[in-house]
PDB file of N, CA and C in Angstrom:
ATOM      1  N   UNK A   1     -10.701  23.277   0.039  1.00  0.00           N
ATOM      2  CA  UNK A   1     -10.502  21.857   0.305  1.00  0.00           C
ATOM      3  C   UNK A   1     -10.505  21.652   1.815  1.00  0.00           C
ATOM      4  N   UNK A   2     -10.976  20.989   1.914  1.00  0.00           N
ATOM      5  CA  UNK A   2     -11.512  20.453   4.174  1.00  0.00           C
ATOM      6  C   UNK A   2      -9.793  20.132   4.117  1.00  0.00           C
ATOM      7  N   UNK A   3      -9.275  19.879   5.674  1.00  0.00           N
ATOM      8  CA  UNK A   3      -8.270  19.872   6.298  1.00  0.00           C
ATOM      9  C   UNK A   3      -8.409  18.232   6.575  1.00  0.00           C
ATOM     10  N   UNK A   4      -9.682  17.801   6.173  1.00  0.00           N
ATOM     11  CA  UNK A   4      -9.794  16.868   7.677  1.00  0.00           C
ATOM     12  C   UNK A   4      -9.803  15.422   6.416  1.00  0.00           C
ATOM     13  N   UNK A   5     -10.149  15.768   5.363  1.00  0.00           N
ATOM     14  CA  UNK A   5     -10.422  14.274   4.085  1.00  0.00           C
ATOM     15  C   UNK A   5      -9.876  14.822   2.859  1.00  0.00           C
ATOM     16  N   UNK A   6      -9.459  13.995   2.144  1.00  0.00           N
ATOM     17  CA  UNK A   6      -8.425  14.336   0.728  1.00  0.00           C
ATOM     18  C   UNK A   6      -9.900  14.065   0.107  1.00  0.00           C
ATOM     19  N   UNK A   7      -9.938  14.867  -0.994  1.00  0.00           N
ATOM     20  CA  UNK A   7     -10.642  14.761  -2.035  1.00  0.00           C
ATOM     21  C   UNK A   7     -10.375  13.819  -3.804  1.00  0.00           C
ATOM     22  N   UNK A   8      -8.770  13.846  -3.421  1.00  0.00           N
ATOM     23  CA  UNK A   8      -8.315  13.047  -4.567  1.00  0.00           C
ATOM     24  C   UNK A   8      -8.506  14.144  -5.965  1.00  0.00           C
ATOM     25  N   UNK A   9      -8.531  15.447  -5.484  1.00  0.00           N
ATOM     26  CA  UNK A   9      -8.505  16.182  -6.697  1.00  0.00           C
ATOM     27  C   UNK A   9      -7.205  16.929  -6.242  1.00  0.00           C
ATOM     28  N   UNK A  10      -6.269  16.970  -5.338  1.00  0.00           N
ATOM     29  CA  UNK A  10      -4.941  17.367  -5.281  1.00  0.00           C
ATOM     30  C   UNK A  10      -4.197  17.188  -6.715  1.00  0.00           C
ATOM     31  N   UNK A  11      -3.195  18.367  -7.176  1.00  0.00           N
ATOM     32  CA  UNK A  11      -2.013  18.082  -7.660  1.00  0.00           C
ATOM     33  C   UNK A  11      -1.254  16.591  -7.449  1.00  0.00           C
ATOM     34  N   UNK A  12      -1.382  16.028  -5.902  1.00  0.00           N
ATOM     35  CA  UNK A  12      -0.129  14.774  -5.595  1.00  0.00           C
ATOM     36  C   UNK A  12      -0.755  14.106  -6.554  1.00  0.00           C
ATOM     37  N   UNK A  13      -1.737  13.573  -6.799  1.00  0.00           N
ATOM     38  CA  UNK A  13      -2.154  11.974  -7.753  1.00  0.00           C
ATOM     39  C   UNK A  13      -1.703  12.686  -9.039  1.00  0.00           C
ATOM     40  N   UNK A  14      -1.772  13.396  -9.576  1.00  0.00           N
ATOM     41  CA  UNK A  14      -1.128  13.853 -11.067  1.00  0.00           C
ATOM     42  C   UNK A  14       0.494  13.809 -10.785  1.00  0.00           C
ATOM     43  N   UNK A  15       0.914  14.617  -9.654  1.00  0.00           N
ATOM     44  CA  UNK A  15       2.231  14.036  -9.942  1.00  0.00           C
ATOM     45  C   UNK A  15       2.865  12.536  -9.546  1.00  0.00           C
ATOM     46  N   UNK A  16       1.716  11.702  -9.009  1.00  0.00           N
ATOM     47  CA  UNK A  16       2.233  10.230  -8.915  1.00  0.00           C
ATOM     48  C   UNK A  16       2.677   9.674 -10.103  1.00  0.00           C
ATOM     49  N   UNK A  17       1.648  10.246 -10.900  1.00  0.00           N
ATOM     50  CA  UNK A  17       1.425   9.893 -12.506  1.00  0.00           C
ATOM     51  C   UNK A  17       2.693  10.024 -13.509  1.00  0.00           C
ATOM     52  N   UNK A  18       3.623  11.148 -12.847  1.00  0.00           N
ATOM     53  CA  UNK A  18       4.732  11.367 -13.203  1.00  0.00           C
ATOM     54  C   UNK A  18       6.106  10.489 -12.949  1.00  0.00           C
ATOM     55  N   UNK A  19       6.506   9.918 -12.398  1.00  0.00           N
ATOM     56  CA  UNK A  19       7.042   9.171 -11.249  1.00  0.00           C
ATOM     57  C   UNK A  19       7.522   8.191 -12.344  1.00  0.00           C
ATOM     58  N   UNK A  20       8.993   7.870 -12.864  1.00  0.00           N
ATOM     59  CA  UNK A  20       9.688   6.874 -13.969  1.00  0.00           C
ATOM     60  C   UNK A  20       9.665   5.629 -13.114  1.00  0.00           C
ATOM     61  N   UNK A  21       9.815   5.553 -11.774  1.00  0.00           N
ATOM     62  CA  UNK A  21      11.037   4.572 -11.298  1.00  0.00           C
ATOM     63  C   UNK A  21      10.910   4.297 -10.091  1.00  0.00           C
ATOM     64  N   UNK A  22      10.729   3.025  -9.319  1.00  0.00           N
ATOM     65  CA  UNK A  22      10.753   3.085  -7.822  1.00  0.00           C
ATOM     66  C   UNK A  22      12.028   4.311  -7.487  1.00  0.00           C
ATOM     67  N   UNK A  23      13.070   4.529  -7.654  1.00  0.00           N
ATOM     68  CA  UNK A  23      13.964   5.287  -6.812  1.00  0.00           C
ATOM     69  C   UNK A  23      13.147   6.663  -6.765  1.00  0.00           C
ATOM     70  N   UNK A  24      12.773   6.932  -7.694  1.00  0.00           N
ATOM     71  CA  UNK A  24      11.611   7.904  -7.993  1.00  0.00           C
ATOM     72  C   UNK A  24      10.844   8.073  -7.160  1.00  0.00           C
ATOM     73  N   UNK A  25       9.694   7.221  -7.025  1.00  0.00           N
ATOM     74  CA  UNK A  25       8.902   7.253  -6.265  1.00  0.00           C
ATOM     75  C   UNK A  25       9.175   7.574  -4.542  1.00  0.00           C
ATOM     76  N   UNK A  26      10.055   6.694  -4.280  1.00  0.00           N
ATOM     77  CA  UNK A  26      10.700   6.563  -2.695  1.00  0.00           C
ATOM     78  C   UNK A  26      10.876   8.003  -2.732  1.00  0.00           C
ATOM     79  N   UNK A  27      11.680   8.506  -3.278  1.00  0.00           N
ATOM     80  CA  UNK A  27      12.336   9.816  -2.966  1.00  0.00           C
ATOM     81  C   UNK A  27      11.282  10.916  -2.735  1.00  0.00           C
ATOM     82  N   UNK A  28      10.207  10.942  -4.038  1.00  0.00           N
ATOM     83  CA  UNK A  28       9.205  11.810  -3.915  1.00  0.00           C
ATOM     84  C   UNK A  28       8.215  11.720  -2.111  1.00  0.00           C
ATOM     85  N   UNK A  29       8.518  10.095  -2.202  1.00  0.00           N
ATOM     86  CA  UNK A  29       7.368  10.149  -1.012  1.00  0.00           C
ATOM     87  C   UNK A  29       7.871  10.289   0.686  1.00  0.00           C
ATOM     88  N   UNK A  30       9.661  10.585   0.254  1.00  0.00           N
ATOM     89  CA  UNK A  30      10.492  10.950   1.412  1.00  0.00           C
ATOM     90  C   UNK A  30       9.781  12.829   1.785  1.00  0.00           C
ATOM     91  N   UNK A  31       9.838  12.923   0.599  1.00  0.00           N
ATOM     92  CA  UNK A  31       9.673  14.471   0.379  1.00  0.00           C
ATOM     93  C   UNK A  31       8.714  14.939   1.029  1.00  0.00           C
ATOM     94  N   UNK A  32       7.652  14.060   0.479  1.00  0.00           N
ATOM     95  CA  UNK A  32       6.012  14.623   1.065  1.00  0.00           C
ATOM     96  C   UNK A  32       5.224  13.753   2.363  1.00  0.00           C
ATOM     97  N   UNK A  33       6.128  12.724   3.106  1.00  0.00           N
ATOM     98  CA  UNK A  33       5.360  12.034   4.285  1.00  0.00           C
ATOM     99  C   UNK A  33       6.307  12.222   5.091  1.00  0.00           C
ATOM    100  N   UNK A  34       6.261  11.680   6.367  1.00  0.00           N
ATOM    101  CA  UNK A  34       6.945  11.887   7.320  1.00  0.00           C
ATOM    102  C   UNK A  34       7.633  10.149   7.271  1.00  0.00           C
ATOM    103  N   UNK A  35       8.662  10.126   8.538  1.00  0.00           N
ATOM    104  CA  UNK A  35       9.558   8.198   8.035  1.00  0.00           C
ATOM    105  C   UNK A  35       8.552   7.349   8.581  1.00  0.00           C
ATOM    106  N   UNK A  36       7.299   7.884   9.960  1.00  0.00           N
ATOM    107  CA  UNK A  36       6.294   7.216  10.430  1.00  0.00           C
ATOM    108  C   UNK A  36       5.127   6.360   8.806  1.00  0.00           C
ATOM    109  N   UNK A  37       4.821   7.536   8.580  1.00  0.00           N
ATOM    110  CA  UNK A  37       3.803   7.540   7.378  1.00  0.00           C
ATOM    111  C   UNK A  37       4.552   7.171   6.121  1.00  0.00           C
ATOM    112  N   UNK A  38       5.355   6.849   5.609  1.00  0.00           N
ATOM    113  CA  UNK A  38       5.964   5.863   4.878  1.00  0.00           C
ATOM    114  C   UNK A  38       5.933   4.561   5.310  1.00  0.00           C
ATOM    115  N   UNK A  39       6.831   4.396   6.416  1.00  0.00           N
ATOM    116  CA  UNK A  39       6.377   3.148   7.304  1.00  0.00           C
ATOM    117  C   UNK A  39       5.578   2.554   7.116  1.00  0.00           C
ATOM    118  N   UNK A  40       4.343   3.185   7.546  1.00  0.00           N
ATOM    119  CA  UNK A  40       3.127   2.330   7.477  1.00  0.00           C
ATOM    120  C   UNK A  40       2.760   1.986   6.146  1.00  0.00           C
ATOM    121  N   UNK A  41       2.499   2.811   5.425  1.00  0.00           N
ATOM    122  CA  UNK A  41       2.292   2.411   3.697  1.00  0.00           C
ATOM    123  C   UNK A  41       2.697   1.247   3.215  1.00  0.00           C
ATOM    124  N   UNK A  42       4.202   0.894   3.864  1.00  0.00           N
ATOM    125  CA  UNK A  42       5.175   0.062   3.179  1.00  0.00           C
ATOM    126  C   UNK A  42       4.848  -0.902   4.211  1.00  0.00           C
ATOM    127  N   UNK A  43       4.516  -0.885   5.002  1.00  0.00           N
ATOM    128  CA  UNK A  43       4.078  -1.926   6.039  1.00  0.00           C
ATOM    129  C   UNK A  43       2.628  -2.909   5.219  1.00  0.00           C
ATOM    130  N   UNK A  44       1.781  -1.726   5.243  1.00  0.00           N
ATOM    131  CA  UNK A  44       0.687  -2.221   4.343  1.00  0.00           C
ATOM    132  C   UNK A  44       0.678  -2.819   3.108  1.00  0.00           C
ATOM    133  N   UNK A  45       1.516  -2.377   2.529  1.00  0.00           N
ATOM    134  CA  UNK A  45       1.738  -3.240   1.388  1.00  0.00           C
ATOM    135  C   UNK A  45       2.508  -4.206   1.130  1.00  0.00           C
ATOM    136  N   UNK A  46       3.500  -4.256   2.402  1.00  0.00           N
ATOM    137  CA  UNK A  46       4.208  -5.765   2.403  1.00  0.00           C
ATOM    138  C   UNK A  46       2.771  -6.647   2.971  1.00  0.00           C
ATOM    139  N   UNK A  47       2.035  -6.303   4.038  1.00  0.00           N
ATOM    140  CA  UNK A  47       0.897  -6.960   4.247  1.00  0.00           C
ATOM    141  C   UNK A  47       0.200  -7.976   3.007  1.00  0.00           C
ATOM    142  N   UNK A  48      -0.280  -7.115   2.507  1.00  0.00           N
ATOM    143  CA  UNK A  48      -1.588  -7.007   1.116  1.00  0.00           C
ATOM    144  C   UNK A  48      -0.544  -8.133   0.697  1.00  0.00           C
ATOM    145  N   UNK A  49       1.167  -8.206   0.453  1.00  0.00           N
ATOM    146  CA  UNK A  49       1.712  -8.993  -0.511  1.00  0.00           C
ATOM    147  C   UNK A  49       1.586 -10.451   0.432  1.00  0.00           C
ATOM    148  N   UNK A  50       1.434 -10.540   1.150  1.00  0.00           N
ATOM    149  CA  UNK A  50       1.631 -11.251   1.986  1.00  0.00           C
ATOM    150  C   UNK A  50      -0.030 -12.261   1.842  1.00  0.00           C
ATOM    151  N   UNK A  51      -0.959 -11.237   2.435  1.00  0.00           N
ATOM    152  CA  UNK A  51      -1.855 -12.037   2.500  1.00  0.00           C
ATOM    153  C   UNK A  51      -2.400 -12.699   1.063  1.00  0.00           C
ATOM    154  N   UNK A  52      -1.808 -11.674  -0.335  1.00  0.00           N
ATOM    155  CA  UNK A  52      -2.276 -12.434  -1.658  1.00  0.00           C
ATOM    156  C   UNK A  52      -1.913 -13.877  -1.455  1.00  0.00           C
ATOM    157  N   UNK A  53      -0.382 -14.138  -1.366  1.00  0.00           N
ATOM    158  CA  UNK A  53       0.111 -15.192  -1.065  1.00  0.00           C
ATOM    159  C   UNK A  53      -0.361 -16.324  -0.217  1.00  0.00           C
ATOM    160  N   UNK A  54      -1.312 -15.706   0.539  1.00  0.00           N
ATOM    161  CA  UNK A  54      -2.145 -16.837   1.589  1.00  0.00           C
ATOM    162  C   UNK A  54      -1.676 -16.907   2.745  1.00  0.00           C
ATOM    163  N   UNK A  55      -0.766 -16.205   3.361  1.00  0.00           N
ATOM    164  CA  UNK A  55       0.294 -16.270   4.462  1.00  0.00           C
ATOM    165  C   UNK A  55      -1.087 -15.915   5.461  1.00  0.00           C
ATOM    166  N   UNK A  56      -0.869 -16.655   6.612  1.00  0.00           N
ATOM    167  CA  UNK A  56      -1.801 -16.700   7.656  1.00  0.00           C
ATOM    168  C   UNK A  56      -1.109 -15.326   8.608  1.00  0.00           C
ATOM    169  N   UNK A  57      -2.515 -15.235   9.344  1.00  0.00           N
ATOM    170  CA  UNK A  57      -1.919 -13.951  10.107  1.00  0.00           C
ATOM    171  C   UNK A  57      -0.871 -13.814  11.318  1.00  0.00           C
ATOM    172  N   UNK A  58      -0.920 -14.775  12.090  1.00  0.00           N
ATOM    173  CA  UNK A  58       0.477 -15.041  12.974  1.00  0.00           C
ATOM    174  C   UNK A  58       1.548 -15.173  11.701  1.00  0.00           C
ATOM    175  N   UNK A  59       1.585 -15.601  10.870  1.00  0.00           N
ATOM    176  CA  UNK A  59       2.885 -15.411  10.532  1.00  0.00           C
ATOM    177  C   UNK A  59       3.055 -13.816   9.897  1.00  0.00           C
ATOM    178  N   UNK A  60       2.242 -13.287   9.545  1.00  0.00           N
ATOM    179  CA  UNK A  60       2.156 -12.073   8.667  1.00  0.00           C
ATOM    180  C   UNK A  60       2.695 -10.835   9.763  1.00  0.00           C
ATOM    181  N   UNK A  61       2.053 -10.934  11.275  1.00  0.00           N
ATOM    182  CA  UNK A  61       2.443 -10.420  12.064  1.00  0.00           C
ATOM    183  C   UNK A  61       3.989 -10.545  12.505  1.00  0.00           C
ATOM    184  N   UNK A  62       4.013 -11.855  12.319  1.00  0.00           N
ATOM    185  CA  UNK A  62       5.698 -12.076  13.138  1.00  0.00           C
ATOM    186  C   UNK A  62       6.813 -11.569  12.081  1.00  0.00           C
ATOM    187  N   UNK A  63       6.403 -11.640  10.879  1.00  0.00           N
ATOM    188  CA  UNK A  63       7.163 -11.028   9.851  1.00  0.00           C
ATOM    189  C   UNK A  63       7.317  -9.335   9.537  1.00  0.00           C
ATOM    190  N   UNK A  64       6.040  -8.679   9.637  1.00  0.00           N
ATOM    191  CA  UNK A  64       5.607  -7.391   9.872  1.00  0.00           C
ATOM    192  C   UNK A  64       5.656  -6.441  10.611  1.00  0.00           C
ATOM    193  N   UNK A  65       5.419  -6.800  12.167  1.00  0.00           N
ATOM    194  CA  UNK A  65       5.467  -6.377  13.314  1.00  0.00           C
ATOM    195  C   UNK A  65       4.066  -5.793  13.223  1.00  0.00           C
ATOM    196  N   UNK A  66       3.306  -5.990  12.045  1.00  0.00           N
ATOM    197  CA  UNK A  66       1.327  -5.511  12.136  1.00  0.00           C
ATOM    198  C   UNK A  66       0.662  -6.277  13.204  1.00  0.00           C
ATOM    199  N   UNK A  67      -0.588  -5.525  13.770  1.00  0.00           N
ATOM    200  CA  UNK A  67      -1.294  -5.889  14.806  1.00  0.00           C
ATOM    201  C   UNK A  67      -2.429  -6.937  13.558  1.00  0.00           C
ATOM    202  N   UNK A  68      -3.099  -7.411  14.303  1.00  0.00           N
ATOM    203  CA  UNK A  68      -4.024  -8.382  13.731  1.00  0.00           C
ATOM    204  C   UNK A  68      -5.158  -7.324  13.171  1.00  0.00           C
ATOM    205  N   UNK A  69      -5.194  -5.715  14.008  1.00  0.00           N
ATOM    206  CA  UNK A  69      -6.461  -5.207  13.012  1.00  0.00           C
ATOM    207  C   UNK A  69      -5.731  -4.248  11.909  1.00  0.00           C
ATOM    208  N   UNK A  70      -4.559  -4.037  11.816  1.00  0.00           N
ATOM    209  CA  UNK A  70      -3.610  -3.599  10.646  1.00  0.00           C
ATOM    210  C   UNK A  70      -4.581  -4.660   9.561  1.00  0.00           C
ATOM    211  N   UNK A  71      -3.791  -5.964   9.973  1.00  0.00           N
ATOM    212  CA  UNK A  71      -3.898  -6.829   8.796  1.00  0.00           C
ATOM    213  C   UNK A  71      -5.369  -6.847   8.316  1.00  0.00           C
ATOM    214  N   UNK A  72      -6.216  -7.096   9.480  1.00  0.00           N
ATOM    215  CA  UNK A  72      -7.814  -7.888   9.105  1.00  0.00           C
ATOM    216  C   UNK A  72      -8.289  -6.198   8.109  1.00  0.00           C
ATOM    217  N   UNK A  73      -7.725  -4.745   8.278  1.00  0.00           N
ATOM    218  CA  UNK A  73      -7.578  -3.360   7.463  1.00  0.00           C
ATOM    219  C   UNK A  73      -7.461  -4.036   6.170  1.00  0.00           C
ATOM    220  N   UNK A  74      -6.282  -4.357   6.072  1.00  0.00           N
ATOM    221  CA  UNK A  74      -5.506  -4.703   4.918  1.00  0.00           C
ATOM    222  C   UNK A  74      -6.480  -6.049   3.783  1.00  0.00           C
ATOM    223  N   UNK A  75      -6.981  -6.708   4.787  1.00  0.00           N
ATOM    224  CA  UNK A  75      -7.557  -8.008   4.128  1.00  0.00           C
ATOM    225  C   UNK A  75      -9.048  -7.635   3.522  1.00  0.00           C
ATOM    226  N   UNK A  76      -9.624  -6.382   4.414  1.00  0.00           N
ATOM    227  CA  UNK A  76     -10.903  -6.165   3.548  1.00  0.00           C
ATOM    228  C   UNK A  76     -10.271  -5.072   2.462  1.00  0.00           C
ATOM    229  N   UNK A  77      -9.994  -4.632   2.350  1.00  0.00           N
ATOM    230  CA  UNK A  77      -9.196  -3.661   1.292  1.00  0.00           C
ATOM    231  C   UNK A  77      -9.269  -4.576  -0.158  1.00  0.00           C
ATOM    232  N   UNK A  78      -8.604  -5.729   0.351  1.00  0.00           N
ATOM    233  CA  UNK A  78      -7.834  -6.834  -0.419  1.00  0.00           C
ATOM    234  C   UNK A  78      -9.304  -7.356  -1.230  1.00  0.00           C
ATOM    235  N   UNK A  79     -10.584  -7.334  -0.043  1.00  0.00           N
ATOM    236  CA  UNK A  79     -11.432  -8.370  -0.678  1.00  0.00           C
ATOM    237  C   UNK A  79     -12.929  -7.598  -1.213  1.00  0.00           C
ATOM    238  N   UNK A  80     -12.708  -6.170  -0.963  1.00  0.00           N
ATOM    239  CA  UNK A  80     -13.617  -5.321  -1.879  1.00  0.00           C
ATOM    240  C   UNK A  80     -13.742  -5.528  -3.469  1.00  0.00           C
ATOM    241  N   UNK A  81     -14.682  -5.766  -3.839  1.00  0.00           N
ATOM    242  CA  UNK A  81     -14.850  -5.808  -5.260  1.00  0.00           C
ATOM    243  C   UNK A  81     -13.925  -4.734  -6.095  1.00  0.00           C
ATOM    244  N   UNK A  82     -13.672  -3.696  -5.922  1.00  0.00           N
ATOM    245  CA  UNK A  82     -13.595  -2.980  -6.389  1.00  0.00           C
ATOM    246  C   UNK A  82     -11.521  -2.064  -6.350  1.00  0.00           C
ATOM    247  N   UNK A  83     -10.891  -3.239  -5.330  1.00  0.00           N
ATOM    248  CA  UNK A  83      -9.659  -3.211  -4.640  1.00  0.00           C
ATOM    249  C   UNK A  83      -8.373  -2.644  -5.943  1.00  0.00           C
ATOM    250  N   UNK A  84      -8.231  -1.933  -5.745  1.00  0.00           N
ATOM    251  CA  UNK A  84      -7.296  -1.207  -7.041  1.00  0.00           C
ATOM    252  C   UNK A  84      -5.785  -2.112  -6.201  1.00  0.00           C
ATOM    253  N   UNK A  85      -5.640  -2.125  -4.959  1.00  0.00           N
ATOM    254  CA  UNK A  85      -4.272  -2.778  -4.248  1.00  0.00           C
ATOM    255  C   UNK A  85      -4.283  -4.539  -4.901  1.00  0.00           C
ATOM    256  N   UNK A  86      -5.390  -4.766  -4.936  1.00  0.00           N
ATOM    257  CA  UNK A  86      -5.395  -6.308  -5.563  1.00  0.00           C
ATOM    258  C   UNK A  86      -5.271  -6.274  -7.062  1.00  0.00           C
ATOM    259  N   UNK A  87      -5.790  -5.457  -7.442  1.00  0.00           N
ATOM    260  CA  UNK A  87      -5.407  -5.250  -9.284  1.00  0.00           C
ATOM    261  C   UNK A  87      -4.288  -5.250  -9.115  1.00  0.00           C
ATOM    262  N   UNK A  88      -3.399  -4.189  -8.360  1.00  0.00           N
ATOM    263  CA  UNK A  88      -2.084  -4.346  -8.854  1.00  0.00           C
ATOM    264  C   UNK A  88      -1.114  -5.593  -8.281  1.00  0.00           C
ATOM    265  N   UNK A  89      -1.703  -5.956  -7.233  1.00  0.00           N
ATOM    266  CA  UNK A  89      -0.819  -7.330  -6.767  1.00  0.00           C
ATOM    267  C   UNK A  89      -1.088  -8.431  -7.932  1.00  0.00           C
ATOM    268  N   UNK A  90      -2.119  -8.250  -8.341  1.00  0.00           N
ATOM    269  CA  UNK A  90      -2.185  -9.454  -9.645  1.00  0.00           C
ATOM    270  C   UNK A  90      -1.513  -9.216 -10.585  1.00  0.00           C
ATOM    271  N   UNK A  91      -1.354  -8.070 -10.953  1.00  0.00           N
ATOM    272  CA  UNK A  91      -0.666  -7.630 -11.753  1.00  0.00           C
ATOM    273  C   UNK A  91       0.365  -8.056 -11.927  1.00  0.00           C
ATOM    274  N   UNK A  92       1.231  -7.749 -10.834  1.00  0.00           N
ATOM    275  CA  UNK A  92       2.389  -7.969 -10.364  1.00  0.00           C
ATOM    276  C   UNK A  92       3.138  -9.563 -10.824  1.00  0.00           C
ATOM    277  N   UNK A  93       2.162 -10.228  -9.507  1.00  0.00           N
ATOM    278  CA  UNK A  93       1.719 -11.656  -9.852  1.00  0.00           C
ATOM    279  C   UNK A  93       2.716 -12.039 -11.186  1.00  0.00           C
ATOM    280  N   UNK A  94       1.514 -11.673 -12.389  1.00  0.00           N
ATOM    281  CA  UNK A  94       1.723 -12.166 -13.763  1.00  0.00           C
ATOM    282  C   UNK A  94       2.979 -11.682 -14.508  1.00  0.00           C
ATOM    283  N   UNK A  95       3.178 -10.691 -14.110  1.00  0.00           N
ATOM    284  CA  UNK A  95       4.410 -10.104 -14.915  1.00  0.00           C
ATOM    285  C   UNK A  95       5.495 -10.820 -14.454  1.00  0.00           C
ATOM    286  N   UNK A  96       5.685 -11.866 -13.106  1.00  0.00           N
ATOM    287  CA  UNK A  96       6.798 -12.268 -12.443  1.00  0.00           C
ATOM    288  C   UNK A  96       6.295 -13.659 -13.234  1.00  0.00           C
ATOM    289  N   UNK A  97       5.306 -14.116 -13.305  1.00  0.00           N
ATOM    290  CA  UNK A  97       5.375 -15.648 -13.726  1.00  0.00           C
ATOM    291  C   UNK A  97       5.795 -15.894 -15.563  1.00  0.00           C
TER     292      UNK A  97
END
């Protein structure tokens, strides 16, 4: 396996798969990232929640502390056909309404 790109055939995505419970999850991903690289994840995905919502980017920033190319990251992510982060924000979405 290269050093330098995940292949997505690691063990970690099978044991994501495992994972009951946000407390779960947090803990596992204390385990295996550093508090930087959590950070950001959770940064990004307060983002993504943010911009579903329509929240403009000065405010997304002032709320975030994300730079404008964090977000404009985050917004093509969001607007790929193919965005597994937007499946699940819809997801989300519906299960709350």
């Amino acid at each position: 396996m290269a050093k330098d790109h995940p292949t997505g055939n690691s063990g970690l995505y099978r044991a994501f798969l495992q994972l009951k419970t946000p407390e779960e999850c947090y803990r596992f991903l204390q385990d295996v990232c550093s508090y930087s690289e959590l950070s950001a994840m959770e940064q990004r995905y307060n983002i993504a929640e943010l911009l579903a919502d329509k929240r403009i980017y000065t405010e997304i920033m002032d709320k975030t502390g994300a730079s404008s190319a964090i977000i404009s990251r985050v917004s093509r992510v969001l607007s790929a056909d193919d965005s597994v982060l937007r499946a699940l924000l819809e997801a989300e979405k519906k299960a709350a309404d």
